[in-house]
Protein backbone atom coordinates (compact mmCIF):
# COMPACT_ATOMS: atom_id res chain seq x y z
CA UNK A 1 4.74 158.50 128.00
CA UNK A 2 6.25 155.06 128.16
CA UNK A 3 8.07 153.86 131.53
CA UNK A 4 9.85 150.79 131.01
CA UNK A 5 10.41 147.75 133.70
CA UNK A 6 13.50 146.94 134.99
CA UNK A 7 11.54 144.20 137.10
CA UNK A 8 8.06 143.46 138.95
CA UNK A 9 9.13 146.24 141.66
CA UNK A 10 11.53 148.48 139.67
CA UNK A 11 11.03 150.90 136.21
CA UNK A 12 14.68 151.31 134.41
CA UNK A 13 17.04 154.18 134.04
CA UNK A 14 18.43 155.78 130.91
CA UNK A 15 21.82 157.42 130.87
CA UNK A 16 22.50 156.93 127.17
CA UNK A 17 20.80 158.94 124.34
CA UNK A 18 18.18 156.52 122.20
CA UNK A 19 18.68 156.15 118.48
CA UNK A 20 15.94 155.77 115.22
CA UNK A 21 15.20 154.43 112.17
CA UNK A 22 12.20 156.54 111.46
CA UNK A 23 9.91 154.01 112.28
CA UNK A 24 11.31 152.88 116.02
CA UNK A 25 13.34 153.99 118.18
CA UNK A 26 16.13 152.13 120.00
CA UNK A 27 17.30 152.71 123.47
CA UNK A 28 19.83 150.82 126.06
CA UNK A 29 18.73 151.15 129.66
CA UNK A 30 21.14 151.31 132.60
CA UNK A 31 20.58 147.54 133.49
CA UNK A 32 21.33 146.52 130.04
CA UNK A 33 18.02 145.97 128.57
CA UNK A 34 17.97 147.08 124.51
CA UNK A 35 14.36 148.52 124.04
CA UNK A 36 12.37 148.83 121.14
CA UNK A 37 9.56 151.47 121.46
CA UNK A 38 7.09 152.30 118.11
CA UNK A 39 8.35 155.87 117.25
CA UNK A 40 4.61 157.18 116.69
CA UNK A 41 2.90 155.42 119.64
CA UNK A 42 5.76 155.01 122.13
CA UNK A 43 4.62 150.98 122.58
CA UNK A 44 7.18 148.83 123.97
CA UNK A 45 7.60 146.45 120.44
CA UNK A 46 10.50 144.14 121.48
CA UNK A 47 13.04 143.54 124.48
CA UNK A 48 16.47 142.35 124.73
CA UNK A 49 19.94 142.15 126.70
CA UNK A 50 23.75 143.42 126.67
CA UNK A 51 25.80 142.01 128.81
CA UNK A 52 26.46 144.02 132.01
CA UNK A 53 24.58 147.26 132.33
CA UNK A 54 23.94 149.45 129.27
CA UNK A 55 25.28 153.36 129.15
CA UNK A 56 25.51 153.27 124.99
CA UNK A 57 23.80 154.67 121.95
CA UNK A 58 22.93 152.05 120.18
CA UNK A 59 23.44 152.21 115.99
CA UNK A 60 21.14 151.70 113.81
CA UNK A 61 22.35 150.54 110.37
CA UNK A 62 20.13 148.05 107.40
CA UNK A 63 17.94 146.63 109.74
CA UNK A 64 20.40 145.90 112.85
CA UNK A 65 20.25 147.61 115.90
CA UNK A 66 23.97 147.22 117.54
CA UNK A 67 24.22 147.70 120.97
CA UNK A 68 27.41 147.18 123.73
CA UNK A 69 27.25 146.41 127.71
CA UNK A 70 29.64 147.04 129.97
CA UNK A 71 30.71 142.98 130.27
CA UNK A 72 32.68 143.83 126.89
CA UNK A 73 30.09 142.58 123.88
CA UNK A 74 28.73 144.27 121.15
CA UNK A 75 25.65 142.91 120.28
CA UNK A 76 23.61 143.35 116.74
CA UNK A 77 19.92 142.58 117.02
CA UNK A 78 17.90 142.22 114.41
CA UNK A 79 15.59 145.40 114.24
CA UNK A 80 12.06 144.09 113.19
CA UNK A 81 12.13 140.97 115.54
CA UNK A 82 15.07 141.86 118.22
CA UNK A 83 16.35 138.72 118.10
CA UNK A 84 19.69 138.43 118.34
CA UNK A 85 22.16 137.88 115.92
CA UNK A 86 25.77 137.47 117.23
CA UNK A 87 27.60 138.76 120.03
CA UNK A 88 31.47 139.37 119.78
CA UNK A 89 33.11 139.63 122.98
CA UNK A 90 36.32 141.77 123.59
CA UNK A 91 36.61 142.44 126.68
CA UNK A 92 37.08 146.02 128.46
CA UNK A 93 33.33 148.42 128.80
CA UNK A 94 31.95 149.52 125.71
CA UNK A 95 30.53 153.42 127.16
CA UNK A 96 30.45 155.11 123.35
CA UNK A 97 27.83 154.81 120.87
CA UNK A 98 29.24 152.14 117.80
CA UNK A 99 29.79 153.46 114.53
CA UNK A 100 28.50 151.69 111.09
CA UNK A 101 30.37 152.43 108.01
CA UNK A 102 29.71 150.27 104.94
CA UNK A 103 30.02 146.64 106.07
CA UNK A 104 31.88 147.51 109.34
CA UNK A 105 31.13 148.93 113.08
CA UNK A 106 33.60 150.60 114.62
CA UNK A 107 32.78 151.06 119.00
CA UNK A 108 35.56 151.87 121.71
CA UNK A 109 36.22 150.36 125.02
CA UNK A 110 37.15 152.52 128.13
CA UNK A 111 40.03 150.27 129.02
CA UNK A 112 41.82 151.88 125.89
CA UNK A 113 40.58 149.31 122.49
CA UNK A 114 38.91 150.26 119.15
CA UNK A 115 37.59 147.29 117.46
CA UNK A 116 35.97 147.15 113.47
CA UNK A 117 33.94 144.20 113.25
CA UNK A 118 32.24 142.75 110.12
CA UNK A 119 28.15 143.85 110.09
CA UNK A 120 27.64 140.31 109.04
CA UNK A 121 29.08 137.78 111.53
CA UNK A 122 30.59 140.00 113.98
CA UNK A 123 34.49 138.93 112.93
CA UNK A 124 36.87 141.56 114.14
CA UNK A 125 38.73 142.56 111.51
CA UNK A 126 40.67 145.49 112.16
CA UNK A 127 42.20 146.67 115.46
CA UNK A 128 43.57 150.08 117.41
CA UNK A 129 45.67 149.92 121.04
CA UNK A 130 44.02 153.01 122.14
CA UNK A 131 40.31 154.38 122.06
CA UNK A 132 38.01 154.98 124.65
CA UNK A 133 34.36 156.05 124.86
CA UNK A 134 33.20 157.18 120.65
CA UNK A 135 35.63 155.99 117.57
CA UNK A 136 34.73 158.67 115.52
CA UNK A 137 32.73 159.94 112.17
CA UNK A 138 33.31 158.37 108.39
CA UNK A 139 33.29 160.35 104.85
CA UNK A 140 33.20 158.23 101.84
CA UNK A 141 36.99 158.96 101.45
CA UNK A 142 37.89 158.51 105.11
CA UNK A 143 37.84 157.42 108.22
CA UNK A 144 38.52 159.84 111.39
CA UNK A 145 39.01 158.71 115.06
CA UNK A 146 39.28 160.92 117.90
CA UNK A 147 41.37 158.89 120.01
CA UNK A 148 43.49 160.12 123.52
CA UNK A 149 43.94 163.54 122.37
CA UNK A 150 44.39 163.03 119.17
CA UNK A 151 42.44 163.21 115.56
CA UNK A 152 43.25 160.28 113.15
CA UNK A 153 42.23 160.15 109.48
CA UNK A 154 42.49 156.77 107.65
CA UNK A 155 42.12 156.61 104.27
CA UNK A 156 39.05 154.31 102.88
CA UNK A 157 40.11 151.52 100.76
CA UNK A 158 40.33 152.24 97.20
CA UNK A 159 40.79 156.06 97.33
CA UNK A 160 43.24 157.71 96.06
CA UNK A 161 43.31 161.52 96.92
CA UNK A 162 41.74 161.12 101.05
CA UNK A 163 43.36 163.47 103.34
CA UNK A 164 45.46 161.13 106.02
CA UNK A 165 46.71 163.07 108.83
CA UNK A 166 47.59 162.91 112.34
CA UNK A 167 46.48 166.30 114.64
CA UNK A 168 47.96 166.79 117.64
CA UNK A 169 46.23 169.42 120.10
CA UNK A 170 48.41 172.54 120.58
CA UNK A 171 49.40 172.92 124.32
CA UNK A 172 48.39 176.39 125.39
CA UNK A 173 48.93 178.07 129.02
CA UNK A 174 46.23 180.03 130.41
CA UNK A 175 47.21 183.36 132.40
């Protein structure tokens, strides 16, 4: 068993679930510490920040752990070393786990944002006005967001025959 130190005094809290790469796995900690743990011994390997506390899954995509705090930045550290290699600020709490889909991550805020940013540099690049806690799931034809009620499909760029559709959830009345 590993506890982890929020401080001299203090061991940190966990709300959100931790992620892996086979070979680590990466966790966010209530006070906003991204951890690092070896995934066969459970050693501490590296240590490193969000901004504001920390209630996401982080993703794990190519060697990048990416990570959001509640100050409104995702994060990507790099996963061998944890340093860190850009931080995009957007503003709003990032509470959902980010999504990586071929060069982009997708993540949410709670004040009602959904963001892609490039893996590389951390440019965002594509936009939604609504969105709050997880963006949503990819296929290699699509994209699909779960967004206020709603189910969104996108097509990917380049396909031809994706299914795009809006659902709506059917109001029903309970007797």
């Amino acid at each position: 068993m590993t506890y982890v130190k929020q401080d001299p005094l203090r061991y940190d809290s966990f709300y959100a679930s931790p992620s892996t790469d086979g070979r680590r796995i990466y966790c966010v900690a209530r006070s906003g510490k991204v951890v690092a743990l070896e995934a066969t011994t459970g050693r501490i390997v590296w240590t490193n920040q969000v901004d504001g506390g920390g209630y996401t899954t982080p993703a794990v995509s190519r060697g990048v752990v990416y990570a959001g705090g509640l100050g409104g930045s995702l994060r990507a550290f790099d996963a061998e070393s944890g340093a860190m290699l850009w931080s995009t600020q957007v503003g709003g709490r990032i509470l959902g786990a980010p999504l990586v889909v071929g060069r982009h991550v997708f993540f949410s805020t709670k004040e009602g944002q959904t963001f892609g940013l490039r893996t590389s540099d951390g440019k965002v690049v594509w936009s939604l006005p609504f969105g709050r806690y997880s963006p949503g799931i990819a296929t290699r034809r699509a994209y699909y967001f779960t967004v206020n009620g709603r189910l969104l499909a996108f097509r990917g760029r380049g396909t031809k025959h994706a299914p795009v559709a809006r659902v709506t959830p059917a109001v029903t009345s309970q007797r």
